[in-house]
Protein backbone atom coordinates (compact mmCIF):
# COMPACT_ATOMS: atom_id res chain seq x y z
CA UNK A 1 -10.28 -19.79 12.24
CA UNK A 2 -6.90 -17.64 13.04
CA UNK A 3 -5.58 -19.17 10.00
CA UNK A 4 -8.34 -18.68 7.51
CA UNK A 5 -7.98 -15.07 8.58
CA UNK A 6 -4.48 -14.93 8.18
CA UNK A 7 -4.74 -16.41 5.05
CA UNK A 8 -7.44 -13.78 3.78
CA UNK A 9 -5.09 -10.81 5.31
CA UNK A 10 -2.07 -12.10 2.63
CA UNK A 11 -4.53 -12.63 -0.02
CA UNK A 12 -5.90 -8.96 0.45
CA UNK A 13 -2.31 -7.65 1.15
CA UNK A 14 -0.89 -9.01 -1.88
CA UNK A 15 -3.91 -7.70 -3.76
CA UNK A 16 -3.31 -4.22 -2.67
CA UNK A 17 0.40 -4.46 -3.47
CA UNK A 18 -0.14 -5.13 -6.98
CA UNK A 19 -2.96 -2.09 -7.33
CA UNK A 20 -0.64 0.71 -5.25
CA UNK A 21 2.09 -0.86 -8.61
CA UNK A 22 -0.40 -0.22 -10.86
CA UNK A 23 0.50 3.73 -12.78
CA UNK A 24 -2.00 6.15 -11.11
CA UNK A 25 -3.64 6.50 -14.58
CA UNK A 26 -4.56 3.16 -14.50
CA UNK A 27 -5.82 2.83 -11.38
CA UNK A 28 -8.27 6.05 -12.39
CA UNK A 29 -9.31 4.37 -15.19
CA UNK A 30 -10.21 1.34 -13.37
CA UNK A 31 -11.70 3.21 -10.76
CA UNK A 32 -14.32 4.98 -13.56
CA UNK A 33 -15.00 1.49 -15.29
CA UNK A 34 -16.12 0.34 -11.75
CA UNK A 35 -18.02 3.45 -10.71
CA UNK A 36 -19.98 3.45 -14.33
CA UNK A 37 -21.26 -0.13 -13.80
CA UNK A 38 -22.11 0.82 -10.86
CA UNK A 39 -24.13 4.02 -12.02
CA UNK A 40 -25.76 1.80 -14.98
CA UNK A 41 -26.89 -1.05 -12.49
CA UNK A 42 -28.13 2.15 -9.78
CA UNK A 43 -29.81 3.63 -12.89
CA UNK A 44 -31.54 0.04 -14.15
CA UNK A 45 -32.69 -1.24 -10.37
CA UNK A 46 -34.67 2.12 -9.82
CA UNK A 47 -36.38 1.92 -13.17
CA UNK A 48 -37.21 -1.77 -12.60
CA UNK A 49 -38.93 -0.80 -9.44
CA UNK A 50 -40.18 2.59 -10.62
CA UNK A 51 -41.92 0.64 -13.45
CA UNK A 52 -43.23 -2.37 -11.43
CA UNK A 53 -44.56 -0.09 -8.96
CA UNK A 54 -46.39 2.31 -11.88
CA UNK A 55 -47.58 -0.71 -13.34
CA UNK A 56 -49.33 -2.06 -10.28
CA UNK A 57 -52.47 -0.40 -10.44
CA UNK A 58 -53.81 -1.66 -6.36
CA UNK A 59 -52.34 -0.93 -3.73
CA UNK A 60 -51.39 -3.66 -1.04
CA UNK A 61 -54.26 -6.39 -0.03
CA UNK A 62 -54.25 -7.44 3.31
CA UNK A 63 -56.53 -10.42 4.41
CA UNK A 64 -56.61 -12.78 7.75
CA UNK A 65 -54.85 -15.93 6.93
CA UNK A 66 -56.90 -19.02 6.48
CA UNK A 67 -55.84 -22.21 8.14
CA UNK A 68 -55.53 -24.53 4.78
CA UNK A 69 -56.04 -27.53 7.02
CA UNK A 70 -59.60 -26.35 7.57
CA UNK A 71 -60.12 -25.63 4.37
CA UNK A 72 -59.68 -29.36 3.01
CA UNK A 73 -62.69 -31.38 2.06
CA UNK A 74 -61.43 -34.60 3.40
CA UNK A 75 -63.22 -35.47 6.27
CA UNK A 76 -60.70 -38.43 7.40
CA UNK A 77 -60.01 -38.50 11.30
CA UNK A 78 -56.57 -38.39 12.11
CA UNK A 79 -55.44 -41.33 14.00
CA UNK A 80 -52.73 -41.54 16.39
CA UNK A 81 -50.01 -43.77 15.04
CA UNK A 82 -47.76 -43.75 18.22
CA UNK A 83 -50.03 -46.44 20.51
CA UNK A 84 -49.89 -49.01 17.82
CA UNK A 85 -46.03 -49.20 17.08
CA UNK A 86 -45.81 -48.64 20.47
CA UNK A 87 -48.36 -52.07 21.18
CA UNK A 88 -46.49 -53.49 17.89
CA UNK A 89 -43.35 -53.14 19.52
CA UNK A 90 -44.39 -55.23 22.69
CA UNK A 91 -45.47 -57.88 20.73
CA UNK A 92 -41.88 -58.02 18.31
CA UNK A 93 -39.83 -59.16 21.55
């Protein structure tokens, strides 16, 4: 695990290296392109959401869960397995 994070520590040293030799105007511009995507994808999320939730015309339904084992039609009784390997088992020796 030390050696992984030593090995992350170079990686992000190195990486920091070559930005601080990167011209300061540069590094501004880079710095804007970043913070504009940013801004658009900010901008695009809270319209998603402000749409969805202006769309949705009911609020929140809340109901009791149903057990859907209940709820099946099939009337089969469950039979324990377990006993006959277990009898089956006996018998293979």
């Amino acid at each position: 695990m030390k050696k992984i994070r030593a090995n992350i520590d170079r990686y992000l040293e190195r990486l920091d290296d070559r930005w601080q030799a990167l011209p300061v105007r540069k590094q501004r511009k880079y710095t804007m392109y970043f913070f504009v995507c940013y801004l658009l994808l900010t901008i695009g999320v809270v319209f998603k959401v402000y749409h969805d939730t202006g769309k949705s015309g009911q609020g929140m339904v809340i109901e009791h869960i149903e057990n859907p084992i209940l709820e099946q039609k099939n009337t089969a009784i469950l039979q324990d397995s377990l006993q006959e390997v277990l009898k089956n088992k006996i018998y293979e020796r």
